[in-house]
Every structure is written in C-alpha cells, then in structure tokens.
C-alpha atoms as a PDB file:
ATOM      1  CA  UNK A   1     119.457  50.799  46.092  1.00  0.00           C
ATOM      2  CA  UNK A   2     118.263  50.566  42.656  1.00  0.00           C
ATOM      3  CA  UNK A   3     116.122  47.334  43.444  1.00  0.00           C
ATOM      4  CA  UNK A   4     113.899  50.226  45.740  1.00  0.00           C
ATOM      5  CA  UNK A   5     114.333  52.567  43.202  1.00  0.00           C
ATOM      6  CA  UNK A   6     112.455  50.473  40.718  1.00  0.00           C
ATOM      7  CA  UNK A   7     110.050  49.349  43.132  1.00  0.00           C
ATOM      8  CA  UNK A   8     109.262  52.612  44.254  1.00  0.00           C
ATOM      9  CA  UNK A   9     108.357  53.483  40.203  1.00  0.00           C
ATOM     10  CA  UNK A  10     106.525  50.315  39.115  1.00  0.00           C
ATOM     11  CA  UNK A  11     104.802  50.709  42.747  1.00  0.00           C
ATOM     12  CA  UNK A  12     103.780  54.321  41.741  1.00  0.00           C
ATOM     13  CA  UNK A  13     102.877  53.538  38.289  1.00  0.00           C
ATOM     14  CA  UNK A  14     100.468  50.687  39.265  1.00  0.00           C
ATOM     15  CA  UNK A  15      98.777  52.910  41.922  1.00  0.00           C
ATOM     16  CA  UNK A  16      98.608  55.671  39.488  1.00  0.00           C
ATOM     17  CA  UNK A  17      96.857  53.260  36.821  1.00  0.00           C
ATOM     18  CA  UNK A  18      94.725  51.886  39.343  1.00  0.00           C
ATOM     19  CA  UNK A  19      93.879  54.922  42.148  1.00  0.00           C
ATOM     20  CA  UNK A  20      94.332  57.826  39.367  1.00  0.00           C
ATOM     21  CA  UNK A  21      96.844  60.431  39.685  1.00  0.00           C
ATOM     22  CA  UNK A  22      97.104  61.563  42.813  1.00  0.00           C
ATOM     23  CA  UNK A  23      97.268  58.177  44.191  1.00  0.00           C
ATOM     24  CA  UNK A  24      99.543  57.309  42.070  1.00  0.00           C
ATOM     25  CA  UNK A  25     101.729  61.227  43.056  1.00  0.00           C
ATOM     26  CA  UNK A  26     101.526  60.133  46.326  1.00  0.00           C
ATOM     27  CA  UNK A  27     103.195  56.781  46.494  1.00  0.00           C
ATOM     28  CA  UNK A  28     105.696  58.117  44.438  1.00  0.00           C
ATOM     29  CA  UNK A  29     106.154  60.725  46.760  1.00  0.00           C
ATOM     30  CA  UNK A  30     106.813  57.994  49.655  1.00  0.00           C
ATOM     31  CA  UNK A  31     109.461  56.576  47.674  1.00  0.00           C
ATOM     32  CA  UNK A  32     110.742  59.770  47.216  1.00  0.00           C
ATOM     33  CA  UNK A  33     110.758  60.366  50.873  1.00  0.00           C
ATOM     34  CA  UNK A  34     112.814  56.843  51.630  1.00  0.00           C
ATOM     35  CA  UNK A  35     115.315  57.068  48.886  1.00  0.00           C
ATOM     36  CA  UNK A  36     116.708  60.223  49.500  1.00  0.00           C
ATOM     37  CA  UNK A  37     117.281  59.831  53.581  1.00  0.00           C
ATOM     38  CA  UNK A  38     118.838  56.151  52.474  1.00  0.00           C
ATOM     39  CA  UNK A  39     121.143  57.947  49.442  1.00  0.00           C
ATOM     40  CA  UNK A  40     122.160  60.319  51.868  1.00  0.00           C
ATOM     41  CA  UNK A  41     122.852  57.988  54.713  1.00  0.00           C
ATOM     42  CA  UNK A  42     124.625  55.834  51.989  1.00  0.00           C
ATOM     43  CA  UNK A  43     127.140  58.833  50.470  1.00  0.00           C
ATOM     44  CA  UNK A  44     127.774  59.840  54.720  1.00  0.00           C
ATOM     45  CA  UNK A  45     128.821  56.593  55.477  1.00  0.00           C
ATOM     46  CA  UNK A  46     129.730  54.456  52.171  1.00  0.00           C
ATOM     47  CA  UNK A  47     131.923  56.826  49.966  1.00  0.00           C
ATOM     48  CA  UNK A  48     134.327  57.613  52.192  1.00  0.00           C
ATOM     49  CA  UNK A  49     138.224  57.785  52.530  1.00  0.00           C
ATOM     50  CA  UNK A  50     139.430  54.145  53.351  1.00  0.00           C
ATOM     51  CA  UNK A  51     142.349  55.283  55.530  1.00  0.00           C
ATOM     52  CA  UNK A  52     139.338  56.438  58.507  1.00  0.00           C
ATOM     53  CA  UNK A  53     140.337  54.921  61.816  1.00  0.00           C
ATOM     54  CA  UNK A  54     137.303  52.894  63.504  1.00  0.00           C
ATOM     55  CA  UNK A  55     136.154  55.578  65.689  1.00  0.00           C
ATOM     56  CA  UNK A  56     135.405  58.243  62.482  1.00  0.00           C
ATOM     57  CA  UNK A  57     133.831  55.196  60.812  1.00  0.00           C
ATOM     58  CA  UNK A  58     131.215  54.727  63.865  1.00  0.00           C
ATOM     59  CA  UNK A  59     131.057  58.403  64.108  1.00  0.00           C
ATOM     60  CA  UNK A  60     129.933  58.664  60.658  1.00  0.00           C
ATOM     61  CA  UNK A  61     127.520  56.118  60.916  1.00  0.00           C
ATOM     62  CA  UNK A  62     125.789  57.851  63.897  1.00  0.00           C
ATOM     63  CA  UNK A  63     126.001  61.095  62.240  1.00  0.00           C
ATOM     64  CA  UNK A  64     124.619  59.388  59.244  1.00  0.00           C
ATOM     65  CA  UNK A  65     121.591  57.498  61.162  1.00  0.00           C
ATOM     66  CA  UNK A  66     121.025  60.849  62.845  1.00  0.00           C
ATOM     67  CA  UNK A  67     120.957  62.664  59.239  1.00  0.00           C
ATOM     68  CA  UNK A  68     118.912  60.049  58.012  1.00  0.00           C
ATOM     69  CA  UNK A  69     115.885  60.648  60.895  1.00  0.00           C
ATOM     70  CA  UNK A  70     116.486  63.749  60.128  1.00  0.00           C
ATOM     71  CA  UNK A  71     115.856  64.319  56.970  1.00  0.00           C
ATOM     72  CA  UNK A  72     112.913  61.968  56.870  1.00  0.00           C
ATOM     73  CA  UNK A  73     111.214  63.420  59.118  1.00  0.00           C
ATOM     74  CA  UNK A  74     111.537  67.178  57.481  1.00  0.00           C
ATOM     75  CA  UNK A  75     110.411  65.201  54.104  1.00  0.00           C
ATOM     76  CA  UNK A  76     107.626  63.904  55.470  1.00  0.00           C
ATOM     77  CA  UNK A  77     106.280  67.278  57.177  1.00  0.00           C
ATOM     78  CA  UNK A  78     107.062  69.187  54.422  1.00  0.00           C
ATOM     79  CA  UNK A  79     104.791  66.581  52.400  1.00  0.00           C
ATOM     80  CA  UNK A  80     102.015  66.891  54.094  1.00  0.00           C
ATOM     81  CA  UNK A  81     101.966  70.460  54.493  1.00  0.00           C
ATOM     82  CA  UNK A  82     102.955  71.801  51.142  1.00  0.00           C
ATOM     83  CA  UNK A  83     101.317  69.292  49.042  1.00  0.00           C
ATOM     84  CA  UNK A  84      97.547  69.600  47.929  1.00  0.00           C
ATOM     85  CA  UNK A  85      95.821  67.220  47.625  1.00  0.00           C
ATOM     86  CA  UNK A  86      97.557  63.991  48.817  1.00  0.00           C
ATOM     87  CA  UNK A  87      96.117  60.361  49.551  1.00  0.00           C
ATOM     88  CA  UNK A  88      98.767  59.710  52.865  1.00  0.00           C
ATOM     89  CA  UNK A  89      97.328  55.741  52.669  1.00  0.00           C
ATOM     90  CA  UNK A  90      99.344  55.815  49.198  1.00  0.00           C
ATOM     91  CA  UNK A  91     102.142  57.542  50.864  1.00  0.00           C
ATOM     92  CA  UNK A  92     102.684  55.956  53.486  1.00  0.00           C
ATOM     93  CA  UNK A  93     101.487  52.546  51.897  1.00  0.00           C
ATOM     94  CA  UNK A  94     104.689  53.028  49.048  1.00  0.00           C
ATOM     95  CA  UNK A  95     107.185  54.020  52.412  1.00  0.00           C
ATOM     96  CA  UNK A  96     106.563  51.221  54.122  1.00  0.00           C
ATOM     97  CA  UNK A  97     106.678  48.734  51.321  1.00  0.00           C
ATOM     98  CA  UNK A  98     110.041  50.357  50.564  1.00  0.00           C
ATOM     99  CA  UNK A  99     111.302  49.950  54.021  1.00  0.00           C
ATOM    100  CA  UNK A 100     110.318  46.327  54.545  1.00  0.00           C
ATOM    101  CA  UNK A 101     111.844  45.841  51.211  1.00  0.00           C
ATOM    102  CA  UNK A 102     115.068  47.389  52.448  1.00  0.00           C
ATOM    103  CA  UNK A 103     115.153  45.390  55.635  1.00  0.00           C
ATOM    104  CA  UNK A 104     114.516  42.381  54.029  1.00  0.00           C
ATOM    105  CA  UNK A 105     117.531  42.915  51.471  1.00  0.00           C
ATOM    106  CA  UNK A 106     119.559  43.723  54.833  1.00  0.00           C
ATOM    107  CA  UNK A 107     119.167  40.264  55.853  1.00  0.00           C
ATOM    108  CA  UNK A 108     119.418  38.519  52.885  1.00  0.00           C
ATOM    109  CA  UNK A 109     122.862  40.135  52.714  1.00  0.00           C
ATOM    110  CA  UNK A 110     123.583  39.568  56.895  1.00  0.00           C
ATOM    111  CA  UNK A 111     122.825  35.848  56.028  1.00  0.00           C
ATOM    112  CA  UNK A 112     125.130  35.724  52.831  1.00  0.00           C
ATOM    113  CA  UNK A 113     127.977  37.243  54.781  1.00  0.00           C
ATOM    114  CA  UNK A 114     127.237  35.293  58.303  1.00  0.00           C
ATOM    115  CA  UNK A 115     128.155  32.192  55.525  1.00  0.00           C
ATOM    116  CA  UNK A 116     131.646  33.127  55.422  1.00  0.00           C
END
C-alpha cells in the first residue's frame, strides 16, 4: 500500500504543477478516496487474530469487500457534493490509475506465489 500511496502524491503533485490547484486537489482527492476503502478493507481482513477458523476468515473478507463498496461509494458522493469546485476528470483520472495500479500489483504477487 505505500507504492499507491506515493503514486497517489507524485500523481497529485504533477497534476497540480501542470492543471493548477484544483486539478491538482482533485486527483489527490481520488487517491484519497481509494486508499482509505483499501486501508480499511486491509485492517478488516489482514490484522486479525490468527487462531480464526476458515469460515470467520471468509466472513471477514465479505464483510470487508462489502465495507470497502461501501465506503467508496459514500466517499465519492460526499466528494462531489461537498466539494466546490472540483475537476472529476482529475478525480476520477488519479482513482483509476490507482486501481489499475493495485490490480496489477495483485497479479504480480498471484504470479510470484502460483511459483511455489
């Protein structure tokens, strides 16, 4: 996670020399909006007890999916209604780029352990 956290900064730092500020607010913004569904979804299901039993380990990872959707989807509406004045292309340009970066990374690792 702190590969997308430094992404998300040097993404929003470039925009904001390039774009101006509020180009530059808004993609940080979208990183904002994936990192904290992702640190969430990672404390639900990642720092837990080791002694769970398979089934609370599956339920925590639906409840953490779930909380994850969630969450981004009250970060994003809360975005675009409370924030003045936003460039989304920015926004939504930074989420994505996060979340490709993210899947990709979840493959690289699949492929690493699929080794084994």
């Amino acid at each position: 996670m702190l590969l997308e956290v430094v992404i998300a900064c040097v993404t929003s730092a470039l925009v904001m020399l390039l774009k101006g500020s509020v180009a530059g607010f808004s993609a940080l913004l979208g990183g904002v909006i994936f990192l904290l569904p992702v640190g969430w979804f990672s404390l639900r299901v990642l720092v837990r007890n080791g002694r769970n039993t398979p089934r609370e380990v599956v339920s925590n990872m639906y409840v953490g999916v779930m909380g994850k959707l969630g969450l981004t989807a009250v970060l994003f509406s809360m975005v675009f209604v409370l924030i003045k004045p936003l460039e989304p292309l920015y926004l939504l340009g930074a989420y994505i780029l996060l979340q490709m970066t993210w899947w990709y990374l979840q493959l690289r690792l699949d492929a690493r352990f699929l080794k084994l």
